[in-house]
N, C-alpha and C. Protein backbone atom coordinates (compact mmCIF):
# COMPACT_ATOMS: atom_id res chain seq x y z
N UNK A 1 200.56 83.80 -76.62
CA UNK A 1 201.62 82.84 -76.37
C UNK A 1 202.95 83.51 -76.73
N UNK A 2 203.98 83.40 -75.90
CA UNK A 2 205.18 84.16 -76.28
C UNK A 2 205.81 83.28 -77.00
N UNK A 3 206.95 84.13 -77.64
CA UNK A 3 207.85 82.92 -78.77
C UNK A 3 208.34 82.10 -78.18
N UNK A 4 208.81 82.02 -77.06
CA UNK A 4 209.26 81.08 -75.84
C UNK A 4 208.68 79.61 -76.09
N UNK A 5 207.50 80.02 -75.58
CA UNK A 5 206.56 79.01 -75.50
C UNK A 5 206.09 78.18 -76.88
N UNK A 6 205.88 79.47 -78.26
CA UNK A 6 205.31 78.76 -79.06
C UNK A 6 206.69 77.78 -79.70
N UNK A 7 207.97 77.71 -79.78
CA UNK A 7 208.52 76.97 -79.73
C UNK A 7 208.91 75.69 -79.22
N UNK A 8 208.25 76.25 -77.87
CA UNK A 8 208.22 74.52 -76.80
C UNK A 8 207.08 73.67 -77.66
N UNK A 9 205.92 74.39 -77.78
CA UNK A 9 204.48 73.82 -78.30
C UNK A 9 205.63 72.99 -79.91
N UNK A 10 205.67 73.81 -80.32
CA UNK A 10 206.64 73.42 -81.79
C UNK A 10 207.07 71.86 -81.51
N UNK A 11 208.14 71.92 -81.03
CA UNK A 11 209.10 71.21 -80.73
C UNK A 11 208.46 69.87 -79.92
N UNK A 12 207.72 70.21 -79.44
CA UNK A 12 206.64 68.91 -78.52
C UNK A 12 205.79 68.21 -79.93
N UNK A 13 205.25 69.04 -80.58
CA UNK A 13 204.57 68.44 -81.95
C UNK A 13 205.00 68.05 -83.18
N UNK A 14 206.61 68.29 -83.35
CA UNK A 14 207.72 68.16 -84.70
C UNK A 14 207.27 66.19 -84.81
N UNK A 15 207.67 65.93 -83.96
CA UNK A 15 207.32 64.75 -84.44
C UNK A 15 206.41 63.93 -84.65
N UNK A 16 205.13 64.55 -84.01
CA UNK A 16 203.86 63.84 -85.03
C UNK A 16 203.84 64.71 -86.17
N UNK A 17 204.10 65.85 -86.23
CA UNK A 17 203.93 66.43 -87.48
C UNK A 17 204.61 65.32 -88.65
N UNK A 18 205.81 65.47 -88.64
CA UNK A 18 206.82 64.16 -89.25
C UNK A 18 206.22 63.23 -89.68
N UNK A 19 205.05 62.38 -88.22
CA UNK A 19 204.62 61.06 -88.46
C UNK A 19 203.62 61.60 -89.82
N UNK A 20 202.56 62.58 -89.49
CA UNK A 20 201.50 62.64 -90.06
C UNK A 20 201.83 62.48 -91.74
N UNK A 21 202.96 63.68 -91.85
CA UNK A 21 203.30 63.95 -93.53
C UNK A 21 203.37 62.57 -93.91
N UNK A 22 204.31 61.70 -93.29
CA UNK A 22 204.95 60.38 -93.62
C UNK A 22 203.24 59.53 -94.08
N UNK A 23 202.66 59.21 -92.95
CA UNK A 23 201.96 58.62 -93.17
C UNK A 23 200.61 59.06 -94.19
N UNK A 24 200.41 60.47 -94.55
CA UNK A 24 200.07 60.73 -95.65
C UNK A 24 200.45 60.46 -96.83
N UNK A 25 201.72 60.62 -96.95
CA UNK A 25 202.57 60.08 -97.95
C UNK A 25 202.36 59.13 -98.25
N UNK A 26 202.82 58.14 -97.40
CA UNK A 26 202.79 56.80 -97.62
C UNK A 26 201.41 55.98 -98.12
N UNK A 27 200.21 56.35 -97.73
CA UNK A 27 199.12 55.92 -97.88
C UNK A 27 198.46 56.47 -99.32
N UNK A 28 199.04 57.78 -99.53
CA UNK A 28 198.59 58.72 -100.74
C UNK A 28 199.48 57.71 -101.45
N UNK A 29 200.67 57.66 -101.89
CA UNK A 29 201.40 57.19 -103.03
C UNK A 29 200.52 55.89 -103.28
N UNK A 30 200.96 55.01 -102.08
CA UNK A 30 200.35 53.92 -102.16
C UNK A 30 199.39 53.07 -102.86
N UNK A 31 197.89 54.10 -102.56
CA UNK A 31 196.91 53.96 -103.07
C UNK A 31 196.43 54.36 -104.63
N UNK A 32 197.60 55.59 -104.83
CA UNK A 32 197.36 55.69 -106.01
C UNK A 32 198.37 54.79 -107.14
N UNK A 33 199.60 54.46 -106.61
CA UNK A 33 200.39 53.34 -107.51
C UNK A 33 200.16 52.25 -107.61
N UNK A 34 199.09 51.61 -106.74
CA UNK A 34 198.59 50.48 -106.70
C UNK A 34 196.95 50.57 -107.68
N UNK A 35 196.03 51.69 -107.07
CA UNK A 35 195.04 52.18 -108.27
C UNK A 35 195.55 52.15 -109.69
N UNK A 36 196.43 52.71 -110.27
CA UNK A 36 196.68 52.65 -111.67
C UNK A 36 197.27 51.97 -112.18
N UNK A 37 198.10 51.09 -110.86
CA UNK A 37 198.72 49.74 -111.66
C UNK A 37 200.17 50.06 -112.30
N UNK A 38 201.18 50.37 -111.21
CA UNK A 38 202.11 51.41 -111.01
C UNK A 38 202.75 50.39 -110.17
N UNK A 39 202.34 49.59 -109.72
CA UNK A 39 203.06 49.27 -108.43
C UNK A 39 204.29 48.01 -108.53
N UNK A 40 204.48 47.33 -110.24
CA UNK A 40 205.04 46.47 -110.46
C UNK A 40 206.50 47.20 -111.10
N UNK A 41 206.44 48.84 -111.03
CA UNK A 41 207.59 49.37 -112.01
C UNK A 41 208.37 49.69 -110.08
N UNK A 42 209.99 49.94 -111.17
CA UNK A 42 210.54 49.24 -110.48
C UNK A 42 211.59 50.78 -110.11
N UNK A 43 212.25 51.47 -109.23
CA UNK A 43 213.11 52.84 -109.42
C UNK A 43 214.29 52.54 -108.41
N UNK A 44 215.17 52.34 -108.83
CA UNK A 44 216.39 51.97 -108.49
C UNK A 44 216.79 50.73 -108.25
N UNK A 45 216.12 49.43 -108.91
CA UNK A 45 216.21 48.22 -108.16
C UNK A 45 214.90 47.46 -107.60
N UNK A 46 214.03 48.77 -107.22
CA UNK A 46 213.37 48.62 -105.96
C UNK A 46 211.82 49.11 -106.39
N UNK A 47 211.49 48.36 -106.05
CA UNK A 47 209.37 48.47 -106.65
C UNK A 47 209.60 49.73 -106.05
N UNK A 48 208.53 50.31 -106.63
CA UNK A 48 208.24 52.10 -106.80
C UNK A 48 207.48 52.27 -105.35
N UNK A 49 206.57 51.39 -104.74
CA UNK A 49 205.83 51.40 -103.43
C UNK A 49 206.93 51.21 -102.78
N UNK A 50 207.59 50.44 -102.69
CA UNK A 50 208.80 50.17 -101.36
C UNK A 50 209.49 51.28 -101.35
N UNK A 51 210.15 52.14 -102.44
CA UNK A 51 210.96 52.89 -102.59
C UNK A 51 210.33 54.31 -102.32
N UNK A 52 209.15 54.54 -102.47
CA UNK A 52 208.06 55.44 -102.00
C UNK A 52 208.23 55.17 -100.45
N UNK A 53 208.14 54.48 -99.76
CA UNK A 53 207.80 54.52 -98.11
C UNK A 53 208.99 54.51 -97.75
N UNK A 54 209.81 54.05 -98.58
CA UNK A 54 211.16 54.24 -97.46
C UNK A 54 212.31 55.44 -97.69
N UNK A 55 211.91 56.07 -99.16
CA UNK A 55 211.85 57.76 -98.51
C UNK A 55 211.32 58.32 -97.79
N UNK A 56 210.24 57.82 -97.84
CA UNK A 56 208.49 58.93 -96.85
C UNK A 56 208.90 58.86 -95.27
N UNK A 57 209.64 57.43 -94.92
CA UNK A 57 210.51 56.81 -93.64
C UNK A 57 211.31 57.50 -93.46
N UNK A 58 212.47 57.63 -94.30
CA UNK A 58 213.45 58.37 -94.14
C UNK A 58 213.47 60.00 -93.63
N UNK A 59 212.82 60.69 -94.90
CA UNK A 59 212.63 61.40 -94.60
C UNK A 59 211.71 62.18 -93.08
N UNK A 60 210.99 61.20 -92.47
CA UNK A 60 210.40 61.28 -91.61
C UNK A 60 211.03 61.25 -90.03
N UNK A 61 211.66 60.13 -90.31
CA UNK A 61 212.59 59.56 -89.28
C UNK A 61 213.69 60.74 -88.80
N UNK A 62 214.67 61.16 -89.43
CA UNK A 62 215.63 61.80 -89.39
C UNK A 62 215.14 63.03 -88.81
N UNK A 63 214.30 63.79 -88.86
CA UNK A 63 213.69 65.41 -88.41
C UNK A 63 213.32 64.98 -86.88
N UNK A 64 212.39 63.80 -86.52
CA UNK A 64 212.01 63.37 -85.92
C UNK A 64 212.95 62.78 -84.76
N UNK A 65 213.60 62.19 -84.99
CA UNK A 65 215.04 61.67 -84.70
C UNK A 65 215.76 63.15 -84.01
N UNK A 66 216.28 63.83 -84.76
CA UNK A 66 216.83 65.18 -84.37
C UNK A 66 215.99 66.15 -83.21
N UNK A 67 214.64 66.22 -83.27
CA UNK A 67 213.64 66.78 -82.46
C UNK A 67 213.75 65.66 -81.25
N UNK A 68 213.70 64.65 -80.83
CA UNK A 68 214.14 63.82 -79.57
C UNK A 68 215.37 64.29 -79.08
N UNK A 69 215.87 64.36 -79.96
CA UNK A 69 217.79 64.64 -79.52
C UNK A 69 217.67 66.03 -78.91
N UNK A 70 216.72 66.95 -79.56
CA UNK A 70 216.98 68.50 -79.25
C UNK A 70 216.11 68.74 -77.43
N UNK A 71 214.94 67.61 -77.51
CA UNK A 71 214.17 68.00 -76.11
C UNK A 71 214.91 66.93 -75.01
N UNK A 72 215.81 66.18 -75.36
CA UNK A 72 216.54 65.18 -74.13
C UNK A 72 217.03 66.33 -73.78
N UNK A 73 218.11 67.48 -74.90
CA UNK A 73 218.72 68.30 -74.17
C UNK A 73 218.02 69.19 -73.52
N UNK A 74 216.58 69.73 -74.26
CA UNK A 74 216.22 70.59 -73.48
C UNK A 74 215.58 70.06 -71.80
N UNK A 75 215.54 68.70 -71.82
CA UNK A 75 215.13 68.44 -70.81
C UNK A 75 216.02 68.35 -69.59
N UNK A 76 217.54 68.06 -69.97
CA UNK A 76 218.30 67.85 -68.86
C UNK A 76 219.00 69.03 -68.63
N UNK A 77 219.00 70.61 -69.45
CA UNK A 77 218.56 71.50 -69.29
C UNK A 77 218.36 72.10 -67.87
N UNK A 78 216.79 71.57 -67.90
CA UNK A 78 215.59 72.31 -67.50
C UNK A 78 215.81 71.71 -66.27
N UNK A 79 216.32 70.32 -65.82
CA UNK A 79 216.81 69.99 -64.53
C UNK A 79 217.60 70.34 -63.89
N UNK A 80 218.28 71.16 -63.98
CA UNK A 80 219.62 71.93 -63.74
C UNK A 80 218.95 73.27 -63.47
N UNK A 81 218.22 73.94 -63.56
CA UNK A 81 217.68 75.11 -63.22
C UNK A 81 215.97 74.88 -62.72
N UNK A 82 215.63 76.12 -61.95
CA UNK A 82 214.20 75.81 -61.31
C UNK A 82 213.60 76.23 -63.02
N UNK A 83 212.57 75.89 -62.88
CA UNK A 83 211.00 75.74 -64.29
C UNK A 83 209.86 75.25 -63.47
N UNK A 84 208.84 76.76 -64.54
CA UNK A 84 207.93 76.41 -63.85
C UNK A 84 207.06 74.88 -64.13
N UNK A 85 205.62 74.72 -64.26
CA UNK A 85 205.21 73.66 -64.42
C UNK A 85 204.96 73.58 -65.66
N UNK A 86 204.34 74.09 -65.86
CA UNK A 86 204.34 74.36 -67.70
C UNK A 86 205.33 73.93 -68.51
N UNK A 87 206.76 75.09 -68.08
CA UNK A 87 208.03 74.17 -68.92
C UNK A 87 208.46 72.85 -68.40
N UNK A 88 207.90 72.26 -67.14
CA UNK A 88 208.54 70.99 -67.31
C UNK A 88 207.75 70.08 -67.37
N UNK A 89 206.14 70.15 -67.78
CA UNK A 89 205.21 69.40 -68.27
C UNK A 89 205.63 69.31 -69.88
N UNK A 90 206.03 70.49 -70.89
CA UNK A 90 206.20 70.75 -72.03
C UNK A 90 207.36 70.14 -72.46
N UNK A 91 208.62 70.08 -71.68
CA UNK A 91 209.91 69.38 -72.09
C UNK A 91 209.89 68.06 -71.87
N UNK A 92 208.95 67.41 -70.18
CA UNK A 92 208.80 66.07 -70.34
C UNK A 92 207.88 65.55 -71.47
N UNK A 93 206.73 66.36 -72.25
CA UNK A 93 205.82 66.04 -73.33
C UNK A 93 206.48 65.89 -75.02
N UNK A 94 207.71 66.60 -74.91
CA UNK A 94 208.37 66.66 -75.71
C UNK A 94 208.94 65.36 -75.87
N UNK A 95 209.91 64.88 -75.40
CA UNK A 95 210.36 63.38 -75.14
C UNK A 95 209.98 62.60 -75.20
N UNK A 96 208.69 62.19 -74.47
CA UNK A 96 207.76 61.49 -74.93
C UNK A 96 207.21 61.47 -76.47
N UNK A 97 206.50 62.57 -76.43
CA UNK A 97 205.65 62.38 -78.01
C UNK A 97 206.98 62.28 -79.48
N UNK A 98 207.92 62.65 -79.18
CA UNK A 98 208.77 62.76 -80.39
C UNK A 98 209.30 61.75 -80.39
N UNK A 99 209.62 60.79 -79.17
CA UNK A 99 209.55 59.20 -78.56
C UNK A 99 208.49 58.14 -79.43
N UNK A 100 207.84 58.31 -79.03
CA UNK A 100 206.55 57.88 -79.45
C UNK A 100 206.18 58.45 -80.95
N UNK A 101 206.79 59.50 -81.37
CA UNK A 101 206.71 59.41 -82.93
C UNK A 101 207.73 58.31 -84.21
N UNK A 102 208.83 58.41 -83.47
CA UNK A 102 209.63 57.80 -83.91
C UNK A 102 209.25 55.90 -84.18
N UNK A 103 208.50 55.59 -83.09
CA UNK A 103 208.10 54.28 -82.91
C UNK A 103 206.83 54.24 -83.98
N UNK A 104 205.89 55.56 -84.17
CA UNK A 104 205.16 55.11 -85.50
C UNK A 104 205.99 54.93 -86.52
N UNK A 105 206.61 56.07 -86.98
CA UNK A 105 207.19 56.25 -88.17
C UNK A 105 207.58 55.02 -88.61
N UNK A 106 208.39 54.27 -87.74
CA UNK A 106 208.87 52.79 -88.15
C UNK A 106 208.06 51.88 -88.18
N UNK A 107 206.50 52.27 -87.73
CA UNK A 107 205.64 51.38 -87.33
C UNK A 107 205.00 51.28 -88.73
N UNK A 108 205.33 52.02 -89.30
CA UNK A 108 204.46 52.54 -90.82
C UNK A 108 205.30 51.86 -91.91
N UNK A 109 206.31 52.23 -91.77
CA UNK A 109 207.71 52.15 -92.61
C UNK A 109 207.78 50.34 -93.40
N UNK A 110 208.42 49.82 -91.91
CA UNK A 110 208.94 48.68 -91.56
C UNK A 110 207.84 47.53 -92.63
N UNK A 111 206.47 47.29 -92.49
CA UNK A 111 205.56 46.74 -93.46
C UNK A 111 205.53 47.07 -94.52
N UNK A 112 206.32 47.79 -95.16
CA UNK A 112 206.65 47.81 -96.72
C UNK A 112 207.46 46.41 -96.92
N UNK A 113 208.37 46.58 -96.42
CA UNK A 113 209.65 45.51 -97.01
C UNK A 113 208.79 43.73 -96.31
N UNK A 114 208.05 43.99 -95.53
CA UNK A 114 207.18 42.42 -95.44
C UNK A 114 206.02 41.94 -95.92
N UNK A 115 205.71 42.87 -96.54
CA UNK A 115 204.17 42.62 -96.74
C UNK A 115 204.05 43.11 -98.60
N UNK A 116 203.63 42.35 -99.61
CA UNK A 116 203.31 42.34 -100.99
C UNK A 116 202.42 44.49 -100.77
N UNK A 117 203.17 45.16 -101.76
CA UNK A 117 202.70 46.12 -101.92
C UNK A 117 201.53 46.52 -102.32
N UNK A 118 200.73 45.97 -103.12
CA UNK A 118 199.39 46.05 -102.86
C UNK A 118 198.53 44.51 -102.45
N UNK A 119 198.58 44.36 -101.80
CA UNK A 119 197.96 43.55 -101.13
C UNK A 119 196.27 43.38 -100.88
């Protein structure tokens, strides 16, 4: 695979990568601040679980966020010049999935602040 390419591959997967950490995160802290009985202390205001996911969000969101922004361009790009099928299966896959990452991330996120932290 040339560097070319393994960058497209990159850049098509940044944002499940994003989702995955996040939602590791989120489920790891979770389970263990709620296991030891952690989950009533409080770090900035803000129960330690809420404040746990909505860094794990944040941090997730924003890379993720930026990787959409980077393949719209590479996609309107790639319309402006001939590509073969590959790059414009890979730039439209890009958009999509980093699309579609963004909508987990929040999908994960967002049920902190509604739902009792350990529940």
């Amino acid at each position: 695979m040339t560097g070319r390419r393994t960058g497209q591959v990159l850049l098509a997967l940044g944002g499940m990568i994003a989702w995955a950490v996040q939602f590791t995160v989120i489920y790891g802290a979770t389970s263990t601040l709620c296991g030891r009985g952690w989950a009533d202390a409080t770090l900035l205001g803000v129960g330690v679980v809420q404040f746990t996911i909505l860094a794990a969000t944040i941090a997730a969101f924003v890379p993720a966020a930026i990787l959409l922004v980077v393949s719209l361009r590479e996609e309107r790009q790639r319309r402006d010049q001939p590509a073969s099928a590959t790059d414009s299966f890979l730039s439209q896959a890009s958009v999509l999935i980093n699309g579609l990452s963004l909508v987990a991330i929040l999908w994960n996120g967002v049920p902190a602040f509604i739902l009792p932290a350990c529940a």
